[in-house]
C-alpha atoms as a PDB file:
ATOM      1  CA  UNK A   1     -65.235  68.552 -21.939  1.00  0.00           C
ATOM      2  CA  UNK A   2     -68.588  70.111 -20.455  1.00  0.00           C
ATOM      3  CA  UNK A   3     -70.277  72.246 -23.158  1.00  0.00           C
ATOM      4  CA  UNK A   4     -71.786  75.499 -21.426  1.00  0.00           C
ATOM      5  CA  UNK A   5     -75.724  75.217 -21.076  1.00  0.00           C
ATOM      6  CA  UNK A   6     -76.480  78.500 -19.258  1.00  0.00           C
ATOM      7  CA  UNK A   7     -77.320  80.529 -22.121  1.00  0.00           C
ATOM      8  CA  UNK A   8     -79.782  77.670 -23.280  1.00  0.00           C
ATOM      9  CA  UNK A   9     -81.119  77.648 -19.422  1.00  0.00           C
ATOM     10  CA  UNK A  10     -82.082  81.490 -19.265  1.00  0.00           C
ATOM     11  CA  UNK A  11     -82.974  81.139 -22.760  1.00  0.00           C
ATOM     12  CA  UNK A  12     -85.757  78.364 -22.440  1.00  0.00           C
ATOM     13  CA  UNK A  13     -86.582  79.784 -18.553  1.00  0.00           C
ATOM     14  CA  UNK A  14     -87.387  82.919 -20.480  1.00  0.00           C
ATOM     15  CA  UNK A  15     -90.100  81.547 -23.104  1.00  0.00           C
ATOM     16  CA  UNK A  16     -91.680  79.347 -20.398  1.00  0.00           C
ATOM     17  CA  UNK A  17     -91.722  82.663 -18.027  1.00  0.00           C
ATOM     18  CA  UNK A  18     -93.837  84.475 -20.954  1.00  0.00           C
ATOM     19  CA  UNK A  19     -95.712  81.620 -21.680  1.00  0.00           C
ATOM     20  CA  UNK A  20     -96.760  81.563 -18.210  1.00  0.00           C
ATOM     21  CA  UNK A  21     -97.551  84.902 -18.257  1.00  0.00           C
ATOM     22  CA  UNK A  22     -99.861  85.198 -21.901  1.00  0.00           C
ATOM     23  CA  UNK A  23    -101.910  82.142 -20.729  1.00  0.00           C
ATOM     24  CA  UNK A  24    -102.436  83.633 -17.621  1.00  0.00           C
ATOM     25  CA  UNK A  25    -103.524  86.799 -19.319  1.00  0.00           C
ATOM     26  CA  UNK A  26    -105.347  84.843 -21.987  1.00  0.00           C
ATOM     27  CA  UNK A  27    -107.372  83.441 -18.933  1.00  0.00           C
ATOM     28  CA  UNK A  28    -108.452  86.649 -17.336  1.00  0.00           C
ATOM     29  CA  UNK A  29    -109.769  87.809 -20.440  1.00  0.00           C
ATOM     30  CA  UNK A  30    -111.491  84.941 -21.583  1.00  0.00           C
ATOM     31  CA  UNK A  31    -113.570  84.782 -17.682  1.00  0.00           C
ATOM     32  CA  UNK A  32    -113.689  88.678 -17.555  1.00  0.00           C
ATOM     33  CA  UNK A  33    -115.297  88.891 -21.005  1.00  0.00           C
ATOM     34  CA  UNK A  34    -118.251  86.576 -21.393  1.00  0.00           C
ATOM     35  CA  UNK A  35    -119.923  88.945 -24.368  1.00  0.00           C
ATOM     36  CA  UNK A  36    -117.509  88.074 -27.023  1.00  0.00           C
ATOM     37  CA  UNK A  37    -119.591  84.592 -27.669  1.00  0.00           C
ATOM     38  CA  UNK A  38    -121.634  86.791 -29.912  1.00  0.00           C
ATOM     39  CA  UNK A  39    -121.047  87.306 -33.892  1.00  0.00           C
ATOM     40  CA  UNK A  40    -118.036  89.889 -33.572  1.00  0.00           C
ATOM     41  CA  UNK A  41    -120.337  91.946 -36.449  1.00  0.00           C
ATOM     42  CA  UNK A  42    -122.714  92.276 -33.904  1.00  0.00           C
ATOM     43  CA  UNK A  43    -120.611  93.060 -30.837  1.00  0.00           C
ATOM     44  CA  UNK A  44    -120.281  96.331 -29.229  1.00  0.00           C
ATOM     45  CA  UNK A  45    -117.014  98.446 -29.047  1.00  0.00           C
ATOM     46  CA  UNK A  46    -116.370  96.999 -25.554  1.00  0.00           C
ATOM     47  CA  UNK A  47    -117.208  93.568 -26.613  1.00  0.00           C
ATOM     48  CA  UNK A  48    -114.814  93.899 -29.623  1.00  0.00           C
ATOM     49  CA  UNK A  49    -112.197  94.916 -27.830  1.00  0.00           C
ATOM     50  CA  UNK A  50    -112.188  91.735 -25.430  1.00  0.00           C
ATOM     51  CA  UNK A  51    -112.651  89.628 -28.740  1.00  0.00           C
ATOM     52  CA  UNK A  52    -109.264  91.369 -30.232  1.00  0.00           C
ATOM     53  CA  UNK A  53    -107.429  91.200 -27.053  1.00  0.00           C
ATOM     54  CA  UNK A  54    -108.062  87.292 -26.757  1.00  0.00           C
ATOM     55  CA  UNK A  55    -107.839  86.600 -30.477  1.00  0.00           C
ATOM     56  CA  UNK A  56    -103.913  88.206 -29.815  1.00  0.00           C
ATOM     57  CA  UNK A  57    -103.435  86.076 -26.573  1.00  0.00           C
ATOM     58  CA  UNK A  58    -104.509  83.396 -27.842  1.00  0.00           C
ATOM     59  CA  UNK A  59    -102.421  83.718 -31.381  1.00  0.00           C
ATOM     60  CA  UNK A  60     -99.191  85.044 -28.146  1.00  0.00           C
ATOM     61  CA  UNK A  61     -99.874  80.984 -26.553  1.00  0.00           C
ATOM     62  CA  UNK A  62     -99.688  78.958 -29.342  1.00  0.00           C
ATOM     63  CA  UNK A  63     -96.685  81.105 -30.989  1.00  0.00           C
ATOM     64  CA  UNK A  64     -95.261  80.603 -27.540  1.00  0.00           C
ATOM     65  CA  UNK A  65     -96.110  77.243 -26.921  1.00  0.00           C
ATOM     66  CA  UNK A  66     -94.056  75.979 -30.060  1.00  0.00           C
ATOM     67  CA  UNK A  67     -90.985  77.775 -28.868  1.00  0.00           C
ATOM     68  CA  UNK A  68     -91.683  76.487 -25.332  1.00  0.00           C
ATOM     69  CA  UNK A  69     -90.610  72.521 -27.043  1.00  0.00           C
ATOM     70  CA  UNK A  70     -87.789  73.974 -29.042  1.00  0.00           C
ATOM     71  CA  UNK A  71     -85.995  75.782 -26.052  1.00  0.00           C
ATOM     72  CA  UNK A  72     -86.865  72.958 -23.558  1.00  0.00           C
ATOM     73  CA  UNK A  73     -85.474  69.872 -26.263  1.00  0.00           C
ATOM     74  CA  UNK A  74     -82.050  72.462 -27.267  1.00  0.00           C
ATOM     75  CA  UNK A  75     -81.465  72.550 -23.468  1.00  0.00           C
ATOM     76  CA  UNK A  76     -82.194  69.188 -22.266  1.00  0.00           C
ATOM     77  CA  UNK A  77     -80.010  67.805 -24.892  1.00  0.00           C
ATOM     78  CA  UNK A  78     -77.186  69.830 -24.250  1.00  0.00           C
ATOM     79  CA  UNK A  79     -77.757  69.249 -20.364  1.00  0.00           C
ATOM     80  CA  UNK A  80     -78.027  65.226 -21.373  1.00  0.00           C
ATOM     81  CA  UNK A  81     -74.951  65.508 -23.516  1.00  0.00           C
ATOM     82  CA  UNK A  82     -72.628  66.604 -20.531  1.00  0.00           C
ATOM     83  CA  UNK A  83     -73.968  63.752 -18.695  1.00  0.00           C
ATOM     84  CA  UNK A  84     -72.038  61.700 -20.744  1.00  0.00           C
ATOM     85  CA  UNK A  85     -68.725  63.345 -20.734  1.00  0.00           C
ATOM     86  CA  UNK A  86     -68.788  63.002 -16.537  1.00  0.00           C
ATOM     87  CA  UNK A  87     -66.432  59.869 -15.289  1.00  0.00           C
ATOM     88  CA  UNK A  88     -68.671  57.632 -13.249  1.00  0.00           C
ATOM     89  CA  UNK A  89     -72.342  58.813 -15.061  1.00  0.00           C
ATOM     90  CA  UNK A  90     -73.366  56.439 -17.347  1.00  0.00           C
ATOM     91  CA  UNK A  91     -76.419  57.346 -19.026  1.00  0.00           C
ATOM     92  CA  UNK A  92     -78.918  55.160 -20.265  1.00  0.00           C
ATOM     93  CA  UNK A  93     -79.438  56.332 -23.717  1.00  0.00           C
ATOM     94  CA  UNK A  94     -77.290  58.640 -26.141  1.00  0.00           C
ATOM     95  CA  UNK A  95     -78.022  62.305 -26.201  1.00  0.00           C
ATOM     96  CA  UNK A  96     -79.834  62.197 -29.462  1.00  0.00           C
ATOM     97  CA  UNK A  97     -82.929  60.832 -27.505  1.00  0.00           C
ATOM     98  CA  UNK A  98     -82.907  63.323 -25.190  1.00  0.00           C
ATOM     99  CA  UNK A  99     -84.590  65.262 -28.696  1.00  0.00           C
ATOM    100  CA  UNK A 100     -86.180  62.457 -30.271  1.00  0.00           C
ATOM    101  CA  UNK A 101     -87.873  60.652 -27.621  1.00  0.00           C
ATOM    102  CA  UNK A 102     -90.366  63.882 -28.144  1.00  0.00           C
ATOM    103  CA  UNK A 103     -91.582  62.643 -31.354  1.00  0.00           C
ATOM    104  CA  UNK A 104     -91.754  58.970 -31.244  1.00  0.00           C
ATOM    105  CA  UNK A 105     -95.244  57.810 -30.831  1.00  0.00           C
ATOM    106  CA  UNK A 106     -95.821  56.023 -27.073  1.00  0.00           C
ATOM    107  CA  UNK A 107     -91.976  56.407 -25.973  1.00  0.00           C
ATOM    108  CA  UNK A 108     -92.995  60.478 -25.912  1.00  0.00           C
ATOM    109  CA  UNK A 109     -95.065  59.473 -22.859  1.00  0.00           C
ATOM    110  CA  UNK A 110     -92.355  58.246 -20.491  1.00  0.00           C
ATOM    111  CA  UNK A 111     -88.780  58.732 -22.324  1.00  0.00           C
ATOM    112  CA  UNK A 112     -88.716  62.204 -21.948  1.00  0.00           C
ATOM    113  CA  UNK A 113     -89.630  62.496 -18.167  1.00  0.00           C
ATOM    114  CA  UNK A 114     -86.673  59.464 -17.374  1.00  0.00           C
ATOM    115  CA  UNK A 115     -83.940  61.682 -19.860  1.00  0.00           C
ATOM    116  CA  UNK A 116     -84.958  64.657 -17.279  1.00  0.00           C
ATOM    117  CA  UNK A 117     -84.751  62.530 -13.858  1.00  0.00           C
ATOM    118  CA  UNK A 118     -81.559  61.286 -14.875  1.00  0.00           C
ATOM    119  CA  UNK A 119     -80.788  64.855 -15.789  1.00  0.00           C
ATOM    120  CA  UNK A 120     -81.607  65.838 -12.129  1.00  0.00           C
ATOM    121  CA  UNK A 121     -80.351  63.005 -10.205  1.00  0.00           C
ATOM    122  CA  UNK A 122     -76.859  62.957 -12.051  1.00  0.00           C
ATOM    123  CA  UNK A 123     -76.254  66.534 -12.247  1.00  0.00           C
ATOM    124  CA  UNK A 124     -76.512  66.275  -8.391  1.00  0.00           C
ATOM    125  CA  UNK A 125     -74.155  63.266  -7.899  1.00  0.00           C
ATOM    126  CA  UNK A 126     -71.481  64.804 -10.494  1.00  0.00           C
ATOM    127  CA  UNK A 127     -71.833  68.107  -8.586  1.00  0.00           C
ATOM    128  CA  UNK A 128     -72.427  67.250  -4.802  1.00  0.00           C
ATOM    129  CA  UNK A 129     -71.866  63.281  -4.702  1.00  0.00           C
ATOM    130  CA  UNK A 130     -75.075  62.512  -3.184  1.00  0.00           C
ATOM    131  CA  UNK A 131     -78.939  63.828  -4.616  1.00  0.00           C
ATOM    132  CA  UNK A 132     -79.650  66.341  -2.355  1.00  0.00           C
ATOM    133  CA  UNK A 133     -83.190  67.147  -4.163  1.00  0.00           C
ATOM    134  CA  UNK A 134     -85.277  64.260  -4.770  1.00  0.00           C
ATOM    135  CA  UNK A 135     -86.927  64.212  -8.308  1.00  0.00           C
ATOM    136  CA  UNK A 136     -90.241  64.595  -6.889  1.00  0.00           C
ATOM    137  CA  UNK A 137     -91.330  67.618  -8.263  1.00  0.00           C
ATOM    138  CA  UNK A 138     -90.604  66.005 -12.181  1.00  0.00           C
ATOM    139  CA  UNK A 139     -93.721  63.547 -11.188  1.00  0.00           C
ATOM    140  CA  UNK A 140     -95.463  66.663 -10.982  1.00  0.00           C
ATOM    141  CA  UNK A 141     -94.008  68.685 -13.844  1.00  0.00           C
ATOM    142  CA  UNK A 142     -94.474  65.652 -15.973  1.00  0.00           C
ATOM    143  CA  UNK A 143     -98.420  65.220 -15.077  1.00  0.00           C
ATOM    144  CA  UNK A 144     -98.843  68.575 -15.946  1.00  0.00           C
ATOM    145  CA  UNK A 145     -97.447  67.919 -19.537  1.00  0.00           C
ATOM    146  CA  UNK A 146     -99.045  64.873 -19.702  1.00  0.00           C
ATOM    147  CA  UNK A 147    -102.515  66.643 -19.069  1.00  0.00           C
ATOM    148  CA  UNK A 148    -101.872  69.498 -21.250  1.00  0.00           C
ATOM    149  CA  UNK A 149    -101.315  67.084 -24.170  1.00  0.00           C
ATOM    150  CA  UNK A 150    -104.460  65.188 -23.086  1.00  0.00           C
ATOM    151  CA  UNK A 151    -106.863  68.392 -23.085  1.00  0.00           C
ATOM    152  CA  UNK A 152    -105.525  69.805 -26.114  1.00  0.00           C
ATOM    153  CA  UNK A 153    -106.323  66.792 -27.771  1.00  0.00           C
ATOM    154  CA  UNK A 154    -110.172  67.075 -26.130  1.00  0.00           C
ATOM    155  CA  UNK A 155    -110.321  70.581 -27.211  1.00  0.00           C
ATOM    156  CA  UNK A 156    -108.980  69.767 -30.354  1.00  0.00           C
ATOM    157  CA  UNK A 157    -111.418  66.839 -31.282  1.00  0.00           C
ATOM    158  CA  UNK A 158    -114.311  69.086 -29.694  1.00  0.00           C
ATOM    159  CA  UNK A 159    -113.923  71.969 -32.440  1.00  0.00           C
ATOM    160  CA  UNK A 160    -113.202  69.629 -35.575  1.00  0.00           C
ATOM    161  CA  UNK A 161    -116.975  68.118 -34.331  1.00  0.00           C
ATOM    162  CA  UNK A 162    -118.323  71.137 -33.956  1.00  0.00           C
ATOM    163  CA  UNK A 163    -120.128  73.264 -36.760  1.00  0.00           C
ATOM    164  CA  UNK A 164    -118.064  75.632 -39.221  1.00  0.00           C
ATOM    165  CA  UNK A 165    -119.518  79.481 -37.866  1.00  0.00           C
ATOM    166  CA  UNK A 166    -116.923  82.289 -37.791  1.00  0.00           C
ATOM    167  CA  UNK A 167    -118.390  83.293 -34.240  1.00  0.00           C
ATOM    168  CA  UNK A 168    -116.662  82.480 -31.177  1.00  0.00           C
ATOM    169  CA  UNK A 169    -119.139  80.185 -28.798  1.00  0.00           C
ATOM    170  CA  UNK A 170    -119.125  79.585 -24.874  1.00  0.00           C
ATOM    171  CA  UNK A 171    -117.239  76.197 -25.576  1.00  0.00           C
ATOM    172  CA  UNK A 172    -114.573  77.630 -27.473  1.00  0.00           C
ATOM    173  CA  UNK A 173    -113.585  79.883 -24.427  1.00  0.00           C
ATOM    174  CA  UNK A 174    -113.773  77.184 -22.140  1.00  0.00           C
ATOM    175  CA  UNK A 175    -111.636  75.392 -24.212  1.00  0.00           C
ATOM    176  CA  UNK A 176    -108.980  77.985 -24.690  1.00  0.00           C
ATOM    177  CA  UNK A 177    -109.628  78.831 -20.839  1.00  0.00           C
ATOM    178  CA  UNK A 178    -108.674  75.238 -20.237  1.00  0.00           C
ATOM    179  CA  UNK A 179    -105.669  74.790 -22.572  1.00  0.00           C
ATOM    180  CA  UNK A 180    -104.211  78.137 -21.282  1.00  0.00           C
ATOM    181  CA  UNK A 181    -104.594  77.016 -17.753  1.00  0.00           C
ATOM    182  CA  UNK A 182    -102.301  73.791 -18.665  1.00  0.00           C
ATOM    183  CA  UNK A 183     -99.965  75.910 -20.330  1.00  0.00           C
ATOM    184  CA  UNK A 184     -99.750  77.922 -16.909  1.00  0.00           C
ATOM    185  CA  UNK A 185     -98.950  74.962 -14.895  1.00  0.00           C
ATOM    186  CA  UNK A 186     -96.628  73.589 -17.239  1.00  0.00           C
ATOM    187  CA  UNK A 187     -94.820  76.634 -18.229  1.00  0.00           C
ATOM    188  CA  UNK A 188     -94.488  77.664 -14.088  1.00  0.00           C
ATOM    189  CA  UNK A 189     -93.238  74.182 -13.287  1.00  0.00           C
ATOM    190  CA  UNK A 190     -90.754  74.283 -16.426  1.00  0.00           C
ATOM    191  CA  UNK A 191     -89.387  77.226 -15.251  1.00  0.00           C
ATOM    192  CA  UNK A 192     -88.593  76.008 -11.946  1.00  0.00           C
ATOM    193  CA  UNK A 193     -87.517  73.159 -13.144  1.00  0.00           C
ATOM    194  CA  UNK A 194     -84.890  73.956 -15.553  1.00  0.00           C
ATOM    195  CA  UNK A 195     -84.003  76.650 -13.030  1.00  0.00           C
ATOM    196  CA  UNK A 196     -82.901  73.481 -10.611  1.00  0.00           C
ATOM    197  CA  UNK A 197     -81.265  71.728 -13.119  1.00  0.00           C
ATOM    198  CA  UNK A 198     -79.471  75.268 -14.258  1.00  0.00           C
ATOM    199  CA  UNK A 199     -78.289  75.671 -10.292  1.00  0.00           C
ATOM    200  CA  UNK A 200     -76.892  71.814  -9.911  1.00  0.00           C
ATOM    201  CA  UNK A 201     -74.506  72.677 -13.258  1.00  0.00           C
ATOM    202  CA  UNK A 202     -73.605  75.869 -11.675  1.00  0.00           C
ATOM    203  CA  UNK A 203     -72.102  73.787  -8.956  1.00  0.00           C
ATOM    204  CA  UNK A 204     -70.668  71.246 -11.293  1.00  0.00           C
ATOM    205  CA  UNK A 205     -68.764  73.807 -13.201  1.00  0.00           C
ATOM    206  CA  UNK A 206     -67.285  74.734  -9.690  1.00  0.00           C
ATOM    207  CA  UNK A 207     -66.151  71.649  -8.292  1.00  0.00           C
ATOM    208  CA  UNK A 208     -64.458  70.989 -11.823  1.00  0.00           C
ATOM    209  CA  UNK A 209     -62.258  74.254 -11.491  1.00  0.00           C
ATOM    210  CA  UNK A 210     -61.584  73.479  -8.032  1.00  0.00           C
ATOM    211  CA  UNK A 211     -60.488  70.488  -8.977  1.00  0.00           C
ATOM    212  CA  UNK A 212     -58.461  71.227 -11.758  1.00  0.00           C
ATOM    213  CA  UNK A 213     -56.647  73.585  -9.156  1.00  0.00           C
ATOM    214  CA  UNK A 214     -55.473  70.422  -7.791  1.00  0.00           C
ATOM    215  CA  UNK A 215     -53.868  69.214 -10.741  1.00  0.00           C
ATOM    216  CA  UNK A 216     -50.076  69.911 -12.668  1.00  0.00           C
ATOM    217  CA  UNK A 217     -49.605  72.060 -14.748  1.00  0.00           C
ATOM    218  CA  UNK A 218     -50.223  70.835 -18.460  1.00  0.00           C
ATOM    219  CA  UNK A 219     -46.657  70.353 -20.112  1.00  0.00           C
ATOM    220  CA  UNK A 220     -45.830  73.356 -22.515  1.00  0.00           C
ATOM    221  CA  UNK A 221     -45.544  72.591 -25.935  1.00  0.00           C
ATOM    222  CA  UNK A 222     -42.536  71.230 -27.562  1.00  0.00           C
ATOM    223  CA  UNK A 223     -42.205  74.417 -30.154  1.00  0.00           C
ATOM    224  CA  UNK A 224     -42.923  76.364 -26.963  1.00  0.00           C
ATOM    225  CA  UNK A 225     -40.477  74.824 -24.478  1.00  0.00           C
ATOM    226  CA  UNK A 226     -37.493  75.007 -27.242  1.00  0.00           C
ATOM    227  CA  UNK A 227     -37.822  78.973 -27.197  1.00  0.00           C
ATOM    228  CA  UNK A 228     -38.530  79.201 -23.216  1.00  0.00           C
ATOM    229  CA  UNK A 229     -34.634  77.105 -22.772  1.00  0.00           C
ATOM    230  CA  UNK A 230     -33.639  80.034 -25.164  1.00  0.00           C
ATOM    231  CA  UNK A 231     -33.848  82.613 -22.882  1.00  0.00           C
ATOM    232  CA  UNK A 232     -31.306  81.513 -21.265  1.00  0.00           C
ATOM    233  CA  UNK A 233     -28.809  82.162 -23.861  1.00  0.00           C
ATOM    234  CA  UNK A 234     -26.715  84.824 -23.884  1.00  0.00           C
ATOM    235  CA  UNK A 235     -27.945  87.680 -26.823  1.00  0.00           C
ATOM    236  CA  UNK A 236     -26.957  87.209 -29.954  1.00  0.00           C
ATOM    237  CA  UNK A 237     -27.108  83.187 -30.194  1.00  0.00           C
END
């Protein structure tokens, strides 16, 4: 029995959409505003304002960014999870990797991407009987993750070197400028992504009720058949 996974799909499509959409805004701010590398004590009212506006964006990602893994790991397991109720799809792994492959150490870097290809691929052969979209575009969804992970770490090691000052330097807006631009490609190609995956259960759940159509009625039952041959009886039985 296929568990619905729509509500998860619009759900997680939804906090990658936003995500999308703060880093993108985080971005604009942090090129449109190159003052706020000052002290903010010593800013001016304009210059404040920018600083405030991309302290908020920036506080907007990283809230964002968290939910971005829960939504994606609640859907993906749930999508993973009907893969294994379909006759003739035998996945590789049991749907409890399909969460923790995220958090072991090393198997995080390739795990996760084959859970989502088979994901892709099998959703298609369940639904259509043939792949009819090639999982190229998870090669690019997955580099993107992969290089997100890769310059937050940079940025990350970057400020722990640098010195303790409450102002906010040149580097630390290229950083942010850089990490928000990952989260922009990632949280666009997540969103198409699940959005594929999301279409190819759509047409799953159709071809089951068409063919369930196809097949007898399920037998009534017995409690229910006994008063059904009742009816037949004249009143007062």
């Amino acid at each position: 029995m296929l568990r619905d996974n729509s509500k998860r799909a619009r759900a997680a499509r939804l906090v990658f959409m936003l995500l999308a959409a703060s880093s993108a805004a985080l971005m604009l701010v942090a090129l449109a505003a190159p003052t706020i590398s000052a002290d903010p004590a010593d800013m001016p009212p304009r210059a404040v304002a920018f600083y405030a506006s991309f302290s908020l964006l920036s506080f907007i990602v990283i809230a964002l960014f968290i939910g971005s893994y829960i939504v994606l790991i609640m859907w993906l397991r749930r999508a993973y999870y009907n893969l294994h109720q379909l006759p003739g799809i035998n996945p590789e792994y049991s749907d409890g990797w399909a969460a923790g492959a995220w958090f072991v150490p090393f198997i995080n870097f390739v795990r996760p991407f084959t859970i989502m290809r088979e994901v892709w691929q099998d959703t298609q052969l369940a639904a259509l009987g043939r792949v009819a979209e090639p999982a190229t575009i998870l090669g690019w969804w997955w580099a993107a993750c992969v290089l997100r992970l890769v310059i937050g770490r940079i940025t990350w090691a970057l400020s722990r070197g640098g010195p303790e000052t409450s102002t906010l330097s040149s580097s630390d807006i290229v950083s942010a400028s850089l990490e928000a631009g990952a989260h922009l490609l990632v949280g666009v190609l997540t969103w198409y992504v699940i959005g594929r995956c999301m279409r190819f259960e759509e047409q799953l759940a159709v071809r089951q009720q068409i063919e369930q159509l196809g097949q007898p009625a399920p037998e009534a039952p017995a409690y229910l058949a006994e008063e059904q041959a009742n009816y037949g009886q004249a009143e007062g039985y």
